[in-house]
C-alpha atoms as a PDB file:
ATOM      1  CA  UNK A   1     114.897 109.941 118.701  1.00  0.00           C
ATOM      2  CA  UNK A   2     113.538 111.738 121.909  1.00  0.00           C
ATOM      3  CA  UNK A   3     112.985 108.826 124.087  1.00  0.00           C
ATOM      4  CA  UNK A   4     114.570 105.316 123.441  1.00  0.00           C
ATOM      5  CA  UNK A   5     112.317 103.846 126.019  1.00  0.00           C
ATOM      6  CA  UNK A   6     108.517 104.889 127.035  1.00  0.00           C
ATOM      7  CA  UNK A   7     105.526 104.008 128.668  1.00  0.00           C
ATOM      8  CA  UNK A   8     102.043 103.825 126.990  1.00  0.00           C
ATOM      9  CA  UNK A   9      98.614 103.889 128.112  1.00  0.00           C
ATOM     10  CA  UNK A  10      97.546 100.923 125.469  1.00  0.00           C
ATOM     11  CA  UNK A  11     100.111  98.304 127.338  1.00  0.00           C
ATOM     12  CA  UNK A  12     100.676  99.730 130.989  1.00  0.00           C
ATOM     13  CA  UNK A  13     101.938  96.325 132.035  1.00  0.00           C
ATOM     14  CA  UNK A  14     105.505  97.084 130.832  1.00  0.00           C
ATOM     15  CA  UNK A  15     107.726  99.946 128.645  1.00  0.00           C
ATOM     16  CA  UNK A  16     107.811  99.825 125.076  1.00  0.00           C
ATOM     17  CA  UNK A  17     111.391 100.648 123.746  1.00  0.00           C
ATOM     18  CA  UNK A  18     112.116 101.801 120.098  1.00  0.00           C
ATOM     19  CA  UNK A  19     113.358  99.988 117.641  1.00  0.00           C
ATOM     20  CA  UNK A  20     114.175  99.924 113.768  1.00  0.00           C
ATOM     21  CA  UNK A  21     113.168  96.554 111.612  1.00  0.00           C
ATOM     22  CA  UNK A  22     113.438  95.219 108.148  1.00  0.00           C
ATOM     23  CA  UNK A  23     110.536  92.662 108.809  1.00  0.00           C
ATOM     24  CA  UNK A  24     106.844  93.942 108.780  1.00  0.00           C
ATOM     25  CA  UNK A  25     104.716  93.650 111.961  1.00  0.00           C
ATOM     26  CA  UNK A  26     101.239  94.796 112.520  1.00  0.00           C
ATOM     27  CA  UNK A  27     100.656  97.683 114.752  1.00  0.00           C
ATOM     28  CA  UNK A  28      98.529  96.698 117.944  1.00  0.00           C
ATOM     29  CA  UNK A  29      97.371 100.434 118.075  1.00  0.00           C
ATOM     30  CA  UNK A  30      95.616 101.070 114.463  1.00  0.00           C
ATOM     31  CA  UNK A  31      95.825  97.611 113.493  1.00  0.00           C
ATOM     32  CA  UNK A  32      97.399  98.349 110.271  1.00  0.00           C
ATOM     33  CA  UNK A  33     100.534  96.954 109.061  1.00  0.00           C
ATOM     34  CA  UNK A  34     104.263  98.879 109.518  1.00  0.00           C
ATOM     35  CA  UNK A  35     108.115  98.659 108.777  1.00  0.00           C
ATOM     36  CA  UNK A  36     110.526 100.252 109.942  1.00  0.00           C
ATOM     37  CA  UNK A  37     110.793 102.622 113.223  1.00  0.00           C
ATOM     38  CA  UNK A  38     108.538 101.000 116.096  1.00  0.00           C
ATOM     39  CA  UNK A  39     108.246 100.779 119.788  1.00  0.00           C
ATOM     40  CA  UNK A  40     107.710  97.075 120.940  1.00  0.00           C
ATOM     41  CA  UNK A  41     107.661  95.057 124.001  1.00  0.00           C
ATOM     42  CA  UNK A  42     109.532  92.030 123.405  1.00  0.00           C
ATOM     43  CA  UNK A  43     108.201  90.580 126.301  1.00  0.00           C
ATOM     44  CA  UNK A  44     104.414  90.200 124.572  1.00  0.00           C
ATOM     45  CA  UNK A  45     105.178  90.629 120.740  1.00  0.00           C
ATOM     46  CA  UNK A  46     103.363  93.954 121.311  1.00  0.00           C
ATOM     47  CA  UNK A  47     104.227  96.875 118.349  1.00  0.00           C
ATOM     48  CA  UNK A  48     103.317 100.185 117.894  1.00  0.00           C
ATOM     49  CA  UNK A  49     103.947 102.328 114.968  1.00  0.00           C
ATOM     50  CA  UNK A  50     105.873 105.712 115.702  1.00  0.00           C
ATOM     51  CA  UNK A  51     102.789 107.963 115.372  1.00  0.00           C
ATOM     52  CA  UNK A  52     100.554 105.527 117.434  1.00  0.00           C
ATOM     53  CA  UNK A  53     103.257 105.469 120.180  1.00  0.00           C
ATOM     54  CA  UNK A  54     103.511 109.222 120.420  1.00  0.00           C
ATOM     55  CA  UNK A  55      99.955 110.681 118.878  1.00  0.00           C
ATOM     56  CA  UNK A  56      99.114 114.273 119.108  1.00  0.00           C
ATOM     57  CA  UNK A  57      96.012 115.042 121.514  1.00  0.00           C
ATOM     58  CA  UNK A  58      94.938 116.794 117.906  1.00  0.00           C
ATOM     59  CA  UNK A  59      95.767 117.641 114.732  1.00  0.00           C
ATOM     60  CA  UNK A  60      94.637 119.610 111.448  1.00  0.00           C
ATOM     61  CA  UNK A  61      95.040 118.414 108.287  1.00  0.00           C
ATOM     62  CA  UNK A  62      95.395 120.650 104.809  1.00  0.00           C
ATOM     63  CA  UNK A  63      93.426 118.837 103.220  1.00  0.00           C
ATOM     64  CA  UNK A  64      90.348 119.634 105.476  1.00  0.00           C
ATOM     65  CA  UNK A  65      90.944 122.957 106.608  1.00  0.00           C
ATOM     66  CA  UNK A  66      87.748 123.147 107.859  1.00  0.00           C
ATOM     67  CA  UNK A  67      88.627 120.048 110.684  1.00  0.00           C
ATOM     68  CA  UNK A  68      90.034 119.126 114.286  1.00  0.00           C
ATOM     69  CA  UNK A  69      90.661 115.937 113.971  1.00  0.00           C
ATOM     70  CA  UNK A  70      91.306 114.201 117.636  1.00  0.00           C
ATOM     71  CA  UNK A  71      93.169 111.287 118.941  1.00  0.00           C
ATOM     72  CA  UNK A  72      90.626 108.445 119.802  1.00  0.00           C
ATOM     73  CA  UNK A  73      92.103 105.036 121.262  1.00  0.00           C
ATOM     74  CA  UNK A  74      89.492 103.229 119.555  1.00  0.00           C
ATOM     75  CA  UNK A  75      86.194 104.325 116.737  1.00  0.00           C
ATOM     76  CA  UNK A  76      83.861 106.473 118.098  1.00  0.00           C
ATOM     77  CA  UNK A  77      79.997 105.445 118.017  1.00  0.00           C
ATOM     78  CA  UNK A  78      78.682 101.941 117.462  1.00  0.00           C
ATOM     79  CA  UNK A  79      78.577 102.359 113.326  1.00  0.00           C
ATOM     80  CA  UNK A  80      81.320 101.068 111.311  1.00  0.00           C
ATOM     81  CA  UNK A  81      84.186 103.728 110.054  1.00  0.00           C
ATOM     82  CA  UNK A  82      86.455 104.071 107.213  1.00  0.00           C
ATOM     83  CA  UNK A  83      89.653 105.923 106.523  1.00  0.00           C
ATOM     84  CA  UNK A  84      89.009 109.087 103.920  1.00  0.00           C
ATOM     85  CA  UNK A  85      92.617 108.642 103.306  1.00  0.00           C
ATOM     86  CA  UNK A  86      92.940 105.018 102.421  1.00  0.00           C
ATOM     87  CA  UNK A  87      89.219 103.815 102.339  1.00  0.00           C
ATOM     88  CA  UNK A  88      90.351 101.154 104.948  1.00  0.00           C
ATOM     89  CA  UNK A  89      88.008 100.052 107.869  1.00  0.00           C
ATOM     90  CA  UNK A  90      88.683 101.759 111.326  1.00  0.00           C
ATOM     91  CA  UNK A  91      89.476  99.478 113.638  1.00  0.00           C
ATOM     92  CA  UNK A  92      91.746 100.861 115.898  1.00  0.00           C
ATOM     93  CA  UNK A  93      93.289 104.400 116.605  1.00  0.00           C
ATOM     94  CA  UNK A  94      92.242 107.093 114.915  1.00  0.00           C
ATOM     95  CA  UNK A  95      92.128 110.806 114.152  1.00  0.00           C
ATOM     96  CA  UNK A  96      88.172 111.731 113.918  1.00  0.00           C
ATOM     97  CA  UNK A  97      86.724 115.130 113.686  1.00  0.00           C
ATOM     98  CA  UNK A  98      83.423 115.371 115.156  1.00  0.00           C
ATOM     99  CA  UNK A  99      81.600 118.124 113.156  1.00  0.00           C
ATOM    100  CA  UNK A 100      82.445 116.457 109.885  1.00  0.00           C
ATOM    101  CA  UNK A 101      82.245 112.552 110.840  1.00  0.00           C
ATOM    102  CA  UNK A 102      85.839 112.159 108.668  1.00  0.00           C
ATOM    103  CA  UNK A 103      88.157 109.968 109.871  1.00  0.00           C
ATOM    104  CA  UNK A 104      92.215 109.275 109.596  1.00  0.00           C
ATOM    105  CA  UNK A 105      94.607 106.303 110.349  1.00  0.00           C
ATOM    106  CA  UNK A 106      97.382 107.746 112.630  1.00  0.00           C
ATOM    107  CA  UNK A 107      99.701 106.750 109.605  1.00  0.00           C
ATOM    108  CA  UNK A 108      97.626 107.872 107.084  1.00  0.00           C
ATOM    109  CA  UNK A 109      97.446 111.736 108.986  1.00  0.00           C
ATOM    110  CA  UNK A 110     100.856 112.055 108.790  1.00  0.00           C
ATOM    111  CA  UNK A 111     101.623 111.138 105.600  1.00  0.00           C
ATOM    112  CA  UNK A 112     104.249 113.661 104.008  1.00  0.00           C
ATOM    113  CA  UNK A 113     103.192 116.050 100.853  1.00  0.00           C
ATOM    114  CA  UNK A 114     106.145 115.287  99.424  1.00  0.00           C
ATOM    115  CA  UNK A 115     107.892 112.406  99.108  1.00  0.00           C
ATOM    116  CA  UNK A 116     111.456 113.047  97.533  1.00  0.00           C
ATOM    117  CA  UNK A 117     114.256 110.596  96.593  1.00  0.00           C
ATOM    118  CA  UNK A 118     116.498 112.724  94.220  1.00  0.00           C
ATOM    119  CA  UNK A 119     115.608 111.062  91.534  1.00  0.00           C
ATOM    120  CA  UNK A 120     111.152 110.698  92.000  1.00  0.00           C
ATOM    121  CA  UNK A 121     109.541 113.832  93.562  1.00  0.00           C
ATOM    122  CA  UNK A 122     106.100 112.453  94.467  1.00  0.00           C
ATOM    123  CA  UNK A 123     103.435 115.043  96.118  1.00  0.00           C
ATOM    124  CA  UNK A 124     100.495 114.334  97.657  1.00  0.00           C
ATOM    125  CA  UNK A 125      96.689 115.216  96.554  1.00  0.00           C
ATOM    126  CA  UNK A 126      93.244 114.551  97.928  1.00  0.00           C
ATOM    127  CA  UNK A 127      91.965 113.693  94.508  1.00  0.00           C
ATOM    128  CA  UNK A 128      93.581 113.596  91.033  1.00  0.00           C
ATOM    129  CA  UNK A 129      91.949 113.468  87.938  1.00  0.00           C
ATOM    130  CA  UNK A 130      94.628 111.124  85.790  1.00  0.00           C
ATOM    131  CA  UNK A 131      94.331 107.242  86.249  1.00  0.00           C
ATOM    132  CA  UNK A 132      96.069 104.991  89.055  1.00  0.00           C
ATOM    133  CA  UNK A 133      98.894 103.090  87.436  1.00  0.00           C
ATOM    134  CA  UNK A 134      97.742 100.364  89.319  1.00  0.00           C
ATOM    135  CA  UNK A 135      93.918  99.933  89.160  1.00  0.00           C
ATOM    136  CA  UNK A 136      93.607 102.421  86.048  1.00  0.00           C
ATOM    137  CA  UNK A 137      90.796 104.510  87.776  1.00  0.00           C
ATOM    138  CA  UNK A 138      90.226 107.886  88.258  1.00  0.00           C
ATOM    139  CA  UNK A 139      89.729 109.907  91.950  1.00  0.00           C
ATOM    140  CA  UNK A 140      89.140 107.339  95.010  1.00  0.00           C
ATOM    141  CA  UNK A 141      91.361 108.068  97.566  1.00  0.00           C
ATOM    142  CA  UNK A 142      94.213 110.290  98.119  1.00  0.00           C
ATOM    143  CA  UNK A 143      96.991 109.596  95.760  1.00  0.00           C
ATOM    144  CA  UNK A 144     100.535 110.552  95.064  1.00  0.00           C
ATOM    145  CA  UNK A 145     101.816 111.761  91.811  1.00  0.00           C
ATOM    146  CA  UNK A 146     105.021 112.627  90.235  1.00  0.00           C
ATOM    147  CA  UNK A 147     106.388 116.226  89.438  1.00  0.00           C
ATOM    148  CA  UNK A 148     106.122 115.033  85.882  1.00  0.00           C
ATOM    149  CA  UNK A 149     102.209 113.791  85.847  1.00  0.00           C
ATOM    150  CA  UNK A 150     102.920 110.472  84.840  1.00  0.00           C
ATOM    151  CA  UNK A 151     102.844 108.482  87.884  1.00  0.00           C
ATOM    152  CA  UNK A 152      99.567 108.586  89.829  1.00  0.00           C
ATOM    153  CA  UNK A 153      99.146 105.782  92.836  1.00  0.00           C
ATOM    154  CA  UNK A 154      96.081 105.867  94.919  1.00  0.00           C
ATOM    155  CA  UNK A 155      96.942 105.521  98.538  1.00  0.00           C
ATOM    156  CA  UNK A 156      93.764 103.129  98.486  1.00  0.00           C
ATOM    157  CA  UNK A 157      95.720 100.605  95.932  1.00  0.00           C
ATOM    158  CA  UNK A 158      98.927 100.619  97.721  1.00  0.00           C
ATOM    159  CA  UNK A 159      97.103  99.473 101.082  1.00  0.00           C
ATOM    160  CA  UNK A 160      95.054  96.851  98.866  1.00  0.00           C
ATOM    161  CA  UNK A 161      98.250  95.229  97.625  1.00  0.00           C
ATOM    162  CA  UNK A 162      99.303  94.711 100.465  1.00  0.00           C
ATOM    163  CA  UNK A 163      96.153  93.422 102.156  1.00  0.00           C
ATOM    164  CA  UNK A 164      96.080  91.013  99.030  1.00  0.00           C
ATOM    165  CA  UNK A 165      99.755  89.945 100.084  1.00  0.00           C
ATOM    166  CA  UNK A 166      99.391  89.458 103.554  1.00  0.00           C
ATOM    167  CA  UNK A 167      95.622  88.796 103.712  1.00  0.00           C
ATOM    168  CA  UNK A 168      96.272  85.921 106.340  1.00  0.00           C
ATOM    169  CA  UNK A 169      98.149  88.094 108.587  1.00  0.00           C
ATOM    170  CA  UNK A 170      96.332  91.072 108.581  1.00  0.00           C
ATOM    171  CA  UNK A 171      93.219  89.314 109.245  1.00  0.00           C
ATOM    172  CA  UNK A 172      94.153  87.270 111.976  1.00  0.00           C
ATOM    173  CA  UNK A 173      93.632  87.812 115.292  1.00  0.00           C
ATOM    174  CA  UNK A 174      96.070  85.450 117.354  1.00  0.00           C
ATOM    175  CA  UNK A 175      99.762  85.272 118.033  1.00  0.00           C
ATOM    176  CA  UNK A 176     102.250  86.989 115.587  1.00  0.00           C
ATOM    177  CA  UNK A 177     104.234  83.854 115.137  1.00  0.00           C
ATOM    178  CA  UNK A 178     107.247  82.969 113.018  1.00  0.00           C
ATOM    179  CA  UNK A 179     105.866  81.395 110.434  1.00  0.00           C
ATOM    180  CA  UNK A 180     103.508  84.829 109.657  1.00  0.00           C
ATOM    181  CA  UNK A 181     106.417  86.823 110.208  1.00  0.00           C
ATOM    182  CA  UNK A 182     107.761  84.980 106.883  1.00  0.00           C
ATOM    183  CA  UNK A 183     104.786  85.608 105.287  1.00  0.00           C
ATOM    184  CA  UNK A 184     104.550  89.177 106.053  1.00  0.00           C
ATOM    185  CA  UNK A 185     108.185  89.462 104.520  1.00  0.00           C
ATOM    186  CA  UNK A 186     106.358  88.754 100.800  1.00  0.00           C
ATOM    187  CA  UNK A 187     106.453  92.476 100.007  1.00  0.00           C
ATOM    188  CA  UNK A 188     103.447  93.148  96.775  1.00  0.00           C
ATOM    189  CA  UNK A 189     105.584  92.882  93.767  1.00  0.00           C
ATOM    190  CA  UNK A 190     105.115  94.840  91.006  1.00  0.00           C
ATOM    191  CA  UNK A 191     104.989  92.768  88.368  1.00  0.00           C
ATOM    192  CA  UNK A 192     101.548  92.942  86.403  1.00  0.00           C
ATOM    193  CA  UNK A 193     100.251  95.268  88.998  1.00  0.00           C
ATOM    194  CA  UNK A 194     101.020  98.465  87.029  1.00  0.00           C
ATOM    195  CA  UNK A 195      98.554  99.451  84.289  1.00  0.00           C
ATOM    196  CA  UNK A 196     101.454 101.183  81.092  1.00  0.00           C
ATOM    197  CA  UNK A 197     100.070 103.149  78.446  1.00  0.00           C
ATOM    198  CA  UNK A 198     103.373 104.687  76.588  1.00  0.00           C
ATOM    199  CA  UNK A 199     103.884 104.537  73.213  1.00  0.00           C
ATOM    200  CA  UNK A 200     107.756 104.975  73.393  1.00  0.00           C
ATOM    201  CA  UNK A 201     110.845 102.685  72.797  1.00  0.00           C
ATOM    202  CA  UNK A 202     111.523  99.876  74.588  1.00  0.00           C
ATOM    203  CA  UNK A 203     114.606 101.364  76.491  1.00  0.00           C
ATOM    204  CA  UNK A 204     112.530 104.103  77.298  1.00  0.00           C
ATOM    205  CA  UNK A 205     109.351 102.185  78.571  1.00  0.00           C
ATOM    206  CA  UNK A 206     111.636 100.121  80.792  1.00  0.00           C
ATOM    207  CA  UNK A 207     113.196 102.917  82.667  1.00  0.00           C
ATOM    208  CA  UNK A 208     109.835 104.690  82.734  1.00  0.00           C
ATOM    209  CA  UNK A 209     108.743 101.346  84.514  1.00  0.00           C
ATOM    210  CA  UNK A 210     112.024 101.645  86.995  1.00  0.00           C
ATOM    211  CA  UNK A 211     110.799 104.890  88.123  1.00  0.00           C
ATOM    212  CA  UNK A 212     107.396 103.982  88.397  1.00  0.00           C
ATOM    213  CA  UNK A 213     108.424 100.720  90.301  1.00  0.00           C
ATOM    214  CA  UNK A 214     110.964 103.145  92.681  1.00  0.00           C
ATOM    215  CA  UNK A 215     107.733 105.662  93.392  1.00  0.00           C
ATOM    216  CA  UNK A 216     105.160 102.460  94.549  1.00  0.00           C
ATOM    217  CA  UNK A 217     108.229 101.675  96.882  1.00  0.00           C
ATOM    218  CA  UNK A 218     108.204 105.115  98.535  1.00  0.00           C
ATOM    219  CA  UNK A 219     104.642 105.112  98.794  1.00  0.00           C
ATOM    220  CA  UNK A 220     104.604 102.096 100.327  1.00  0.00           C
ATOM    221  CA  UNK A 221     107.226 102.680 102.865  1.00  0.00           C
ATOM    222  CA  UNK A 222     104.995 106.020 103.912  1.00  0.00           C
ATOM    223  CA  UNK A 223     101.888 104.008 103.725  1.00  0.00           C
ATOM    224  CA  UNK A 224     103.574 101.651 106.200  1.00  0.00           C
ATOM    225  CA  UNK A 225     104.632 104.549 108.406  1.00  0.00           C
ATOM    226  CA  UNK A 226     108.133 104.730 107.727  1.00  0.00           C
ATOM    227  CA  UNK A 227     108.761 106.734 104.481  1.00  0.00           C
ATOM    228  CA  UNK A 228     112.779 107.084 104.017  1.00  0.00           C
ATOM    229  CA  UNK A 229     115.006 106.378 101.752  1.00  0.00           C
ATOM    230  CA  UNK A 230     116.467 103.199 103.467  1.00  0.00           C
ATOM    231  CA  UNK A 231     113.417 101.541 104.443  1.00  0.00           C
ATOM    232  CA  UNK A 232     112.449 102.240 100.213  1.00  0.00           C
ATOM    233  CA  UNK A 233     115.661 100.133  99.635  1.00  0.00           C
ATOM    234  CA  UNK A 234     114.546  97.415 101.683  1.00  0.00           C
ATOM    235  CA  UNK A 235     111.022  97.245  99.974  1.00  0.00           C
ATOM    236  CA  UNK A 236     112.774  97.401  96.750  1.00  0.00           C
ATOM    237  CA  UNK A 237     114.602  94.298  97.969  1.00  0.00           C
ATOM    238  CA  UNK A 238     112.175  92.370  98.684  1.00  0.00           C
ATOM    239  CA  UNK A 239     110.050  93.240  95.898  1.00  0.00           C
ATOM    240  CA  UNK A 240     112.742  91.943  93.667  1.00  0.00           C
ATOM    241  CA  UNK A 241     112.944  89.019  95.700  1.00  0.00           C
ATOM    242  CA  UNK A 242     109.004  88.373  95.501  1.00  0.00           C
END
């Protein structure tokens, strides 16, 4: 880490200092939900993500080469904006490029091309033309999909599940208290959520589930702004647990 303690335009009224957490919080920056790395002030339950606490003045993406996207502290104009990423409202910061109109969650810019755990190598695409395991559609959003082609997750899906999980909390607008702070723990589980189509053994249809169920963790660790390998094993915890 550079700096273990900073100050931050968004809450001038005292430092943030960094800290890691197993227990989901929502990010008072983009308003989207994290894990993980964070800066917080303890003293008003107030939580930034890592790339809301330290954004870049600008950024280009490689997905629109054509783009500047810059930092805004809130949605520019007086229409409504979504994510091109995740299909998620605006609400908060964002990345928008003004010639184009597109628009990125902090999190959702810096989401890595690759996502690699030894075992799942999961890269990154703008559109894909095989199905989501989880909603069984083609294109959308931007997805992630194995080396191997078999695994396809739309970045869109992964941020539904957990909207569906955490509805309450993500929609709320009051104090973060304890008893949401349980409720955020409720990690989407995967059970019935991912659509199988293999015509195999059962020995191999489980463990092509286990890998399927240990790429929707990644994925949801990056989509949550944190996307390593022990945060993963936390998800994976309390997925099991769910």
């Amino acid at each position: 880490m550079k700096y273990n303690e900073i100050s931050h335009f968004s809450h001038p009224q005292h430092k943030l200092k960094f800290e890691y957490t197993e227990i989901p919080f929502k990010c008072d920056g983009c308003k989207e939900a994290g894990i993980g790395s964070r800066y917080k002030c303890a003293m008003c339950d107030f939580d930034l993500h890592m790339h809301c606490a330290m954004p870049s003045p600008s950024i280009f993406h490689p997905f629109y080469t054509k783009c500047s996207f810059q930092f805004f502290s809130r949605p520019p104009g007086n229409n409504p904006r979504f994510c091109n990423a995740c299909e998620k409202d605006i609400t908060g910061f964002t990345y928008h490029c003004t010639s184009c109109g597109f628009d990125l969650h902090p999190c959702c810019a810096k989401l890595p091309m690759v996502l690699n755990d030894g075992e799942v190598k999961l890269y990154l695409y703008r559109k894909v033309s095989s199905s989501c395991h989880k909603c069984g559609r083609k294109g959308r959003s931007w997805s992630y999909r194995s080396k191997c082609k078999k695994y396809n997750l739309h970045v869109a899906c992964v941020k539904e599940m957990l909207v569906e999980t955490w509805h309450e909390f993500l929609g709320s607008h009051g104090n973060k208290n304890t008893t949401r702070r349980l409720e955020m723990t409720r990690i989407p589980s995967l059970k019935n959520t991912l659509q199988t189509h293999h015509h195999k053994s059962k020995g191999k249809v489980k463990k092509c589930c286990e890998i399927a169920g240990l790429a929707v963790q990644f994925v949801i660790s990056a989509v949550l702004g944190d996307p390593t390998t022990l945060i993963a094993g936390v998800i994976g915890s309390l997925m099991s647990r769910a």
